[in-house]
PDB file of N, CA and C in Angstrom:
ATOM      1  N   UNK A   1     -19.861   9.763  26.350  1.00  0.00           N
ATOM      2  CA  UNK A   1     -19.070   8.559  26.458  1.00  0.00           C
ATOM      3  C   UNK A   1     -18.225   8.401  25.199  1.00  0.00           C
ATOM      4  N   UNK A   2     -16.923   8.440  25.271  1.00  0.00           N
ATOM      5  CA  UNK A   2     -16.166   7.779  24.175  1.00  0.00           C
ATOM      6  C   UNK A   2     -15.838   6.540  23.957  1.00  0.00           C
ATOM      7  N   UNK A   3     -16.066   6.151  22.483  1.00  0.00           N
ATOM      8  CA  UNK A   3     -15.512   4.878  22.054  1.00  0.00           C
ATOM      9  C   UNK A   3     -14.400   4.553  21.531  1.00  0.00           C
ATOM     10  N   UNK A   4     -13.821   3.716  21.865  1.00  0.00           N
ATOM     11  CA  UNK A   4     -12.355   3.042  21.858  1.00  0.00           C
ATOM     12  C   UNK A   4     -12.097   2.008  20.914  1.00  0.00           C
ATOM     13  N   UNK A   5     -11.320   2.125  20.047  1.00  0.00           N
ATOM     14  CA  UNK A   5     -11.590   0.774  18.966  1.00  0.00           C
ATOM     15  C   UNK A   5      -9.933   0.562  18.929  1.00  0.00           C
ATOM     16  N   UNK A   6      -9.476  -0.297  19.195  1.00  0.00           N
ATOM     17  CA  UNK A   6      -8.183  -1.285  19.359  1.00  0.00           C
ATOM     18  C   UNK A   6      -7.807  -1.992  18.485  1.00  0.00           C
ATOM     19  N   UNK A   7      -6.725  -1.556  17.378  1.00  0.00           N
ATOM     20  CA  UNK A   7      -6.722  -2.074  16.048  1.00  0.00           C
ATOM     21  C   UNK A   7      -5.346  -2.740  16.134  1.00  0.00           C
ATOM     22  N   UNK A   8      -5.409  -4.327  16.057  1.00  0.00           N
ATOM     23  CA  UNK A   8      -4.101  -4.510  16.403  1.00  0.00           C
ATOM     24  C   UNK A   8      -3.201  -4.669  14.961  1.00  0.00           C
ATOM     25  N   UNK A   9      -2.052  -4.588  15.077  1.00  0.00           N
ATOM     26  CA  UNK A   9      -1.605  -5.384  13.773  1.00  0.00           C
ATOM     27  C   UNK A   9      -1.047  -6.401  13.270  1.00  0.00           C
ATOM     28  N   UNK A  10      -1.761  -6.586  11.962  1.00  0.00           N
ATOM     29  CA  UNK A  10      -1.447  -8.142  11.643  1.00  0.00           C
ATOM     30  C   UNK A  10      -0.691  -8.618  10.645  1.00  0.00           C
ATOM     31  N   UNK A  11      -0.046  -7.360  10.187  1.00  0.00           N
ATOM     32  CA  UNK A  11       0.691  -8.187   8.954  1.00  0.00           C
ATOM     33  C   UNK A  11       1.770  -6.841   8.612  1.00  0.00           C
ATOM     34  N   UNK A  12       3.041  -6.676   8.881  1.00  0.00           N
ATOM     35  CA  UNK A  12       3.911  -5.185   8.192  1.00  0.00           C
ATOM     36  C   UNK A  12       4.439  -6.576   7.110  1.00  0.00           C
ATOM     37  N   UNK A  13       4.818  -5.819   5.969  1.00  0.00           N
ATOM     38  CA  UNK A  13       5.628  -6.253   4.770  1.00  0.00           C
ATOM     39  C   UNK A  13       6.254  -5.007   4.019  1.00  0.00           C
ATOM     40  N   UNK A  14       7.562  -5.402   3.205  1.00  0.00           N
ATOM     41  CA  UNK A  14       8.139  -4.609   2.362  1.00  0.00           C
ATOM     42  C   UNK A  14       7.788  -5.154   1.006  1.00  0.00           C
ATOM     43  N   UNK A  15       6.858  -4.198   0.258  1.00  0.00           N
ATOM     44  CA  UNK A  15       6.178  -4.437  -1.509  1.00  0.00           C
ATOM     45  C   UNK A  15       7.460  -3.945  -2.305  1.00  0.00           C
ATOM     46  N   UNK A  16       8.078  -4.677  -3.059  1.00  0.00           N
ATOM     47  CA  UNK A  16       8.999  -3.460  -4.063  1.00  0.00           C
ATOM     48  C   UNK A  16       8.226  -3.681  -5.242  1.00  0.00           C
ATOM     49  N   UNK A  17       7.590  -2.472  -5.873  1.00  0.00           N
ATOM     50  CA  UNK A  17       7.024  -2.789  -7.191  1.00  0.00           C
ATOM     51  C   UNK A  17       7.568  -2.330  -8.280  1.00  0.00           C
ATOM     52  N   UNK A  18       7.701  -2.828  -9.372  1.00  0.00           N
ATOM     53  CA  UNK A  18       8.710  -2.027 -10.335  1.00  0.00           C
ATOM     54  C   UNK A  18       7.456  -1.136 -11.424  1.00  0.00           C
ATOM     55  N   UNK A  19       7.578   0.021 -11.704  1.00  0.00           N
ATOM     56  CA  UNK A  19       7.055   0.781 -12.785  1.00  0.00           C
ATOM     57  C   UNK A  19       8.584   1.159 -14.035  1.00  0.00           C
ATOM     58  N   UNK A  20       7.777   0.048 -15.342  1.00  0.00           N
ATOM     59  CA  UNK A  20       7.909   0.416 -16.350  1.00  0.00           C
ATOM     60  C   UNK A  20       7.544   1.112 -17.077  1.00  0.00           C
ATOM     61  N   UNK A  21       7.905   2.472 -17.638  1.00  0.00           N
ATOM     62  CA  UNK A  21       7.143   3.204 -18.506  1.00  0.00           C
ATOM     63  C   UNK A  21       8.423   3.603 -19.997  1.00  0.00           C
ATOM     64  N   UNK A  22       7.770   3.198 -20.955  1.00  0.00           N
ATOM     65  CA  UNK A  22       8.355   3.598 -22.217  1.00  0.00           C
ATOM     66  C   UNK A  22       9.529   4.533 -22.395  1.00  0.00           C
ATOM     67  N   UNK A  23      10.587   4.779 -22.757  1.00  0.00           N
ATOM     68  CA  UNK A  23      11.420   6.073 -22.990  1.00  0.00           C
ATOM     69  C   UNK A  23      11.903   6.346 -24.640  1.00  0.00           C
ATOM     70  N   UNK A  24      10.322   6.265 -25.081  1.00  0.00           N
ATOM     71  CA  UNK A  24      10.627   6.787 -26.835  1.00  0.00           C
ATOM     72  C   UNK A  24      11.359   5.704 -27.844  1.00  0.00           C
ATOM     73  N   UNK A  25      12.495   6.039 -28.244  1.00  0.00           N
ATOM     74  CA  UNK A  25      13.604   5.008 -29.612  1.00  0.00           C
ATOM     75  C   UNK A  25      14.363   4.471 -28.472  1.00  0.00           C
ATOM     76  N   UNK A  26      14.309   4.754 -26.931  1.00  0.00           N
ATOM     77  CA  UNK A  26      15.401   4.838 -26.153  1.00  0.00           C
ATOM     78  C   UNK A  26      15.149   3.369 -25.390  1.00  0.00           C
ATOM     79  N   UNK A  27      13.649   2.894 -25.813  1.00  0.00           N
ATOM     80  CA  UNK A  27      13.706   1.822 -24.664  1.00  0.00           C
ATOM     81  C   UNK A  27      12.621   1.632 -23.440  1.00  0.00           C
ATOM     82  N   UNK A  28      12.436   1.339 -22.644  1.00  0.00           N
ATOM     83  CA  UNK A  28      12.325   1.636 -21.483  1.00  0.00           C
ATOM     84  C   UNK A  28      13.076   2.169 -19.967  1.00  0.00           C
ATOM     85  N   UNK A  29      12.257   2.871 -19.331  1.00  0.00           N
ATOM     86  CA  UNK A  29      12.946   3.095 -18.103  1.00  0.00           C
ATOM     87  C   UNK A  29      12.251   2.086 -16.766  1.00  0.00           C
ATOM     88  N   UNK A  30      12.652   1.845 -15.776  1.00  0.00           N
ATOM     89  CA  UNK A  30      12.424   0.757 -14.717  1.00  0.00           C
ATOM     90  C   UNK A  30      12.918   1.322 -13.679  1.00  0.00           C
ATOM     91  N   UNK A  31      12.001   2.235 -12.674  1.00  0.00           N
ATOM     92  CA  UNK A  31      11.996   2.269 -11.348  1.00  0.00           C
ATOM     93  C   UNK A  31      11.275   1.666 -10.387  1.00  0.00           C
ATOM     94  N   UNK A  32      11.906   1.522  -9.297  1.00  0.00           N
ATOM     95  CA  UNK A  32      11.851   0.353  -8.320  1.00  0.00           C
ATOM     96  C   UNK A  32      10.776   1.340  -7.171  1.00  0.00           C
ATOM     97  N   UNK A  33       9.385   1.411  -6.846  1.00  0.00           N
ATOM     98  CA  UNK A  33       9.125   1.808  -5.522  1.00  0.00           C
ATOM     99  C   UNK A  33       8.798   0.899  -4.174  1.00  0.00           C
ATOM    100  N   UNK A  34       9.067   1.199  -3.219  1.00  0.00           N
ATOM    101  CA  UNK A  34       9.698  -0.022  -1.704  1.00  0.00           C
ATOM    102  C   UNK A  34       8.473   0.822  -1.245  1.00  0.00           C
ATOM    103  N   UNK A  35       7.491   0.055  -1.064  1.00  0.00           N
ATOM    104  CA  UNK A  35       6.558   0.519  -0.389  1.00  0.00           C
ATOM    105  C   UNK A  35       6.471  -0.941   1.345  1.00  0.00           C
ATOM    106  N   UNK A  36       6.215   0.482   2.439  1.00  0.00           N
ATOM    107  CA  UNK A  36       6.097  -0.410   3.843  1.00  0.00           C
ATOM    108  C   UNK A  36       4.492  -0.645   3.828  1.00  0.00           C
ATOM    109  N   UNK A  37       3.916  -1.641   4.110  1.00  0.00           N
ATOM    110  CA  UNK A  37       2.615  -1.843   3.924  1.00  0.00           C
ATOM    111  C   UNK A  37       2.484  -2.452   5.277  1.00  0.00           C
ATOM    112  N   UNK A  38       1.572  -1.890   6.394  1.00  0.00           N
ATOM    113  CA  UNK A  38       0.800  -2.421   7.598  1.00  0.00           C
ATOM    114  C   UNK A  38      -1.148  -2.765   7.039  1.00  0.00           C
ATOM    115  N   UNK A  39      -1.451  -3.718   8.028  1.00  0.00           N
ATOM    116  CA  UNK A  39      -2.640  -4.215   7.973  1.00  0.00           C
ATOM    117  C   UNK A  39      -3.178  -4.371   9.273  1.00  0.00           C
ATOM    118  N   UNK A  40      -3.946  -4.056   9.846  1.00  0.00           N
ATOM    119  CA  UNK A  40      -4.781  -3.848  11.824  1.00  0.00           C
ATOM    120  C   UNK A  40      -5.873  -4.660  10.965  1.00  0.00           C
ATOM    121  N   UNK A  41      -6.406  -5.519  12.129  1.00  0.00           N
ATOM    122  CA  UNK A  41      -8.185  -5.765  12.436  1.00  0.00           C
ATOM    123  C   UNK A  41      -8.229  -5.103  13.643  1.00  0.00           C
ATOM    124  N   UNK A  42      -9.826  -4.921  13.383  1.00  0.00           N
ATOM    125  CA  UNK A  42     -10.428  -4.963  14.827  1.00  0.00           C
ATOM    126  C   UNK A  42     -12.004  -5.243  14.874  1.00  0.00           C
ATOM    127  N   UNK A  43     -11.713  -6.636  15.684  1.00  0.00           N
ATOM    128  CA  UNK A  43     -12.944  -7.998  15.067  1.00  0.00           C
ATOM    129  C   UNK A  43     -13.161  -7.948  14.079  1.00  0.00           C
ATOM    130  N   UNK A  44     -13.924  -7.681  12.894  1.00  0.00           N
ATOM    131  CA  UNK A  44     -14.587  -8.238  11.624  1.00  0.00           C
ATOM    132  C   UNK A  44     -13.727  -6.991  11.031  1.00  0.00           C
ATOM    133  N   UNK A  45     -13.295  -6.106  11.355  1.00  0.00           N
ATOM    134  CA  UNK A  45     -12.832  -4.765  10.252  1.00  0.00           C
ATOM    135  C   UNK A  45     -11.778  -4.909   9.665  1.00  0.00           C
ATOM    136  N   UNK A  46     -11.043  -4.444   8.707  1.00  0.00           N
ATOM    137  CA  UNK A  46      -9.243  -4.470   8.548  1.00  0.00           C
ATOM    138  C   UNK A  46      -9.125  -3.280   7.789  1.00  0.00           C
ATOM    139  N   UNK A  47      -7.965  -2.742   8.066  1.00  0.00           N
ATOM    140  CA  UNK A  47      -7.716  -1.539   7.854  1.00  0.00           C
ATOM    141  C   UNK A  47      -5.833  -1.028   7.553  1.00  0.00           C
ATOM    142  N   UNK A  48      -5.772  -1.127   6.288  1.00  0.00           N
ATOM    143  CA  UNK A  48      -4.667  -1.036   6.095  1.00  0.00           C
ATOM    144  C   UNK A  48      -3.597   0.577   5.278  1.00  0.00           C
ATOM    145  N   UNK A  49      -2.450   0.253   5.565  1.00  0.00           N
ATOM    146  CA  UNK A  49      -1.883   1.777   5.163  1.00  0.00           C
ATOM    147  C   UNK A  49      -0.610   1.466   4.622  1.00  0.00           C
ATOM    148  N   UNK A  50      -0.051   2.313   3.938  1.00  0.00           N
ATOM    149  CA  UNK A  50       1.590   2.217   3.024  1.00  0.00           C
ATOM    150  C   UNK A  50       2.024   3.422   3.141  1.00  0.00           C
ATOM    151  N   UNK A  51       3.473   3.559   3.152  1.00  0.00           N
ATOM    152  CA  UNK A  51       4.600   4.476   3.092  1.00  0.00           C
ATOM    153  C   UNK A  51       5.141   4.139   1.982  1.00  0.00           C
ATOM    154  N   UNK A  52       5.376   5.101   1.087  1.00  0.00           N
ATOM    155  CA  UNK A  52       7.054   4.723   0.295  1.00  0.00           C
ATOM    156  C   UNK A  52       7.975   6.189   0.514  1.00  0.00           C
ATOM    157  N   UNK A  53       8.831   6.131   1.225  1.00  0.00           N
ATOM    158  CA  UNK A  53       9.642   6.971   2.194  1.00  0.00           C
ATOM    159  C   UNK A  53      10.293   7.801   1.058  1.00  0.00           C
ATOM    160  N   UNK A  54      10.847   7.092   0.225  1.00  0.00           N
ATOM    161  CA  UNK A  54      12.050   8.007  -0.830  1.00  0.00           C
ATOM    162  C   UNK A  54      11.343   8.502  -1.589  1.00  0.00           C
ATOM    163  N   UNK A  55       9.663   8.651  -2.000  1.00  0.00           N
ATOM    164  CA  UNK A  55       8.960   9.494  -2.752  1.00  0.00           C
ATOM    165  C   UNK A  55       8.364  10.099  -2.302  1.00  0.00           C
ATOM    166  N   UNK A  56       8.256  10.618  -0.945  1.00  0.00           N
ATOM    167  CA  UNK A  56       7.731  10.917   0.115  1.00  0.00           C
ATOM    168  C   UNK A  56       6.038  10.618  -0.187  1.00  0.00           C
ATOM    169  N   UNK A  57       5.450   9.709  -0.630  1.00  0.00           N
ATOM    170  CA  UNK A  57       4.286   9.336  -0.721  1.00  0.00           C
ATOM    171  C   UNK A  57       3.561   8.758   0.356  1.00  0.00           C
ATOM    172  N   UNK A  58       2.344   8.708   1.184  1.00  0.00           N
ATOM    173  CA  UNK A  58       2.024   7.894   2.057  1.00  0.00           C
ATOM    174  C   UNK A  58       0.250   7.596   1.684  1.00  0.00           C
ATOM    175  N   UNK A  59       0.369   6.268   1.547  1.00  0.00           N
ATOM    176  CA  UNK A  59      -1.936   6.138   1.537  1.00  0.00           C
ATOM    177  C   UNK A  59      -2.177   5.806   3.264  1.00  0.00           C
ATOM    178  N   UNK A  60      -2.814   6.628   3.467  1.00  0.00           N
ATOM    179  CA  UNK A  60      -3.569   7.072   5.207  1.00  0.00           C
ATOM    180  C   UNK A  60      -4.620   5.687   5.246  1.00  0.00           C
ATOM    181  N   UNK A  61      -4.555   4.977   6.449  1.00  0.00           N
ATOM    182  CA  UNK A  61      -5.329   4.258   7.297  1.00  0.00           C
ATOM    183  C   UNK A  61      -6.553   4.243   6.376  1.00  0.00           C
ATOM    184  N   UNK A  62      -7.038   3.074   5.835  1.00  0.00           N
ATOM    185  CA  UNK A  62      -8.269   3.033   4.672  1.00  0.00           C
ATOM    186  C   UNK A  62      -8.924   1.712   5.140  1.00  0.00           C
ATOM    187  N   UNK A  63     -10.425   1.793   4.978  1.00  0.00           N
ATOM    188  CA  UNK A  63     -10.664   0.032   5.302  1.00  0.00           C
ATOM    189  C   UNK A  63     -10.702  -0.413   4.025  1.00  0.00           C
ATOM    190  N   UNK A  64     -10.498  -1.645   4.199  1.00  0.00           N
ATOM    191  CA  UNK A  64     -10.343  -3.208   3.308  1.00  0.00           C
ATOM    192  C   UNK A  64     -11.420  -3.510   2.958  1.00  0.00           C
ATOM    193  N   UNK A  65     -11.476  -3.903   1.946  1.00  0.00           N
ATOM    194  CA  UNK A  65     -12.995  -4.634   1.675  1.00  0.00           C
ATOM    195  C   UNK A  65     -12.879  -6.246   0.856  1.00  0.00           C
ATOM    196  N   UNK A  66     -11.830  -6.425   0.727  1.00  0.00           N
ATOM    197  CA  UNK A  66     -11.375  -7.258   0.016  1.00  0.00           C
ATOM    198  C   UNK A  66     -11.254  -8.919   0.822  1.00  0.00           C
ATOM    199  N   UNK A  67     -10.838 -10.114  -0.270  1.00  0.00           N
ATOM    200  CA  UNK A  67     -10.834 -11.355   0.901  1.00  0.00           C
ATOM    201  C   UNK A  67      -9.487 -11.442   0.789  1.00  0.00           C
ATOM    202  N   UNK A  68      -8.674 -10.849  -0.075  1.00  0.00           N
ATOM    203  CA  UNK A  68      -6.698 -11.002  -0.180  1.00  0.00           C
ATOM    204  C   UNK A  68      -6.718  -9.488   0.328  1.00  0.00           C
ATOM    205  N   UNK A  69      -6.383  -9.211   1.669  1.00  0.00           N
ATOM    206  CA  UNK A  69      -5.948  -7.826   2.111  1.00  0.00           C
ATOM    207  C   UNK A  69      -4.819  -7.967   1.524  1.00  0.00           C
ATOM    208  N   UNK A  70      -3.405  -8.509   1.211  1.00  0.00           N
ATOM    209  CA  UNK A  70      -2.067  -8.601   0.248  1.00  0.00           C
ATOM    210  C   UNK A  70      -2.597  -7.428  -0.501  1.00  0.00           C
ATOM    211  N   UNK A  71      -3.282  -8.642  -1.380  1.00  0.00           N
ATOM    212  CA  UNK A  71      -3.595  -8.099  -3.110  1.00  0.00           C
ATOM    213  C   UNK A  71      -4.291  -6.810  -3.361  1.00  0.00           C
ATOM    214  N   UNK A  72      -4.819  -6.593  -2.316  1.00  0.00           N
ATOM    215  CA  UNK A  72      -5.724  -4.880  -2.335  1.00  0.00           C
ATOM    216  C   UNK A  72      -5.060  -3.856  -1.686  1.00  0.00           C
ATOM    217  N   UNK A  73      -3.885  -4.367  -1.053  1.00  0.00           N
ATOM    218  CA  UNK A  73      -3.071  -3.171  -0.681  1.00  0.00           C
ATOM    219  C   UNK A  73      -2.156  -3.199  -1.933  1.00  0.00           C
ATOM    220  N   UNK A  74      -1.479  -3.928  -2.149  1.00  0.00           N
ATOM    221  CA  UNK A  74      -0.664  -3.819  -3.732  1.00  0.00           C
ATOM    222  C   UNK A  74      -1.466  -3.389  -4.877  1.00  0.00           C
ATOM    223  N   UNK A  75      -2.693  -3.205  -4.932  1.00  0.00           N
ATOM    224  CA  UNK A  75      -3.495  -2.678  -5.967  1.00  0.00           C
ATOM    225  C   UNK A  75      -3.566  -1.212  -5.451  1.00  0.00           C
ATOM    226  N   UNK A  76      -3.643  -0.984  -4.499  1.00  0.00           N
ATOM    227  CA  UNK A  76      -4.035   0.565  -4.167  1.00  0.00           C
ATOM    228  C   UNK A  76      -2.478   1.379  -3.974  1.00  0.00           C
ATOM    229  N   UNK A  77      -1.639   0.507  -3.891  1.00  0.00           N
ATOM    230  CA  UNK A  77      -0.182   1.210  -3.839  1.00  0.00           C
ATOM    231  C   UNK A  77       0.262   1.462  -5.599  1.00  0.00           C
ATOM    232  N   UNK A  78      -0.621   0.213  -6.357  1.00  0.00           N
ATOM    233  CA  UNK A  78      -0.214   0.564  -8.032  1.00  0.00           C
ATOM    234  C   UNK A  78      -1.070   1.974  -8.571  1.00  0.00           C
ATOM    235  N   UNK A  79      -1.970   2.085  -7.707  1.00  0.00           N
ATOM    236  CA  UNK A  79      -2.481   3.268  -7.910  1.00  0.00           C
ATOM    237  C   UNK A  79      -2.428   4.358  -7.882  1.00  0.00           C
ATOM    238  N   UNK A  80      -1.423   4.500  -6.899  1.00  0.00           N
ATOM    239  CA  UNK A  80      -0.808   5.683  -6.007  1.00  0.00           C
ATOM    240  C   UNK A  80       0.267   6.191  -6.900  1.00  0.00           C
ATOM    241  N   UNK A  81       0.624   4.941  -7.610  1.00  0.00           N
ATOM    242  CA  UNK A  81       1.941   4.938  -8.587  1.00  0.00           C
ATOM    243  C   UNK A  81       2.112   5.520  -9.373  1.00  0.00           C
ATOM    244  N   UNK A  82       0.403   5.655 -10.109  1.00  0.00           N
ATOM    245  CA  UNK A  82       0.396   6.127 -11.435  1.00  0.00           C
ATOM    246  C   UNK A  82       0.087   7.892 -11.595  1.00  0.00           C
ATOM    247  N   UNK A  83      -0.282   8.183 -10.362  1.00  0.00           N
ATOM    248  CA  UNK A  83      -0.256   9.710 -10.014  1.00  0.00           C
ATOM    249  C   UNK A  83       0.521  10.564  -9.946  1.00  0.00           C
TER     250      UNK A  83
END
């Protein structure tokens, strides 16, 4: 018998996050990444994923554990950032 789990979705948003990183006597540099961020439940679960298209980066379907699904997908996309 297979099981079927129906994850609907509940939330797409566009994150733009900016990474500042140092450039020596020169200053800083400031790039912009546009990350697409989706969020599914299904009953008590949530399970969310991000694209950022022009870095060809993507974080794959992950569950949530968090009570701000927002704030834990923008934490795991700053993460992605720093790689």
């Amino acid at each position: 018998m297979e099981l079927v789990r129906k994850f609907n979705i509940i939330s797409q948003y566009l994150v733009e996050i900016d990474n500042v990183r140092p450039m020596g006597n020169m200053g800083t540099k400031t790039e912009t990444w546009s990350w697409e961020i989706s969020i599914a439940q299904h009953e008590e679960e949530y399970r969310g994923r991000a694209i950022e298209r022009s870095r060809d980066r993507e974080i794959p379907w992950i569950v949530l554990n968090g009570n701000v699904l927002d704030k834990e997908m923008i934490e795991i996309c700053k993460r992605q950032m720093s790689k």
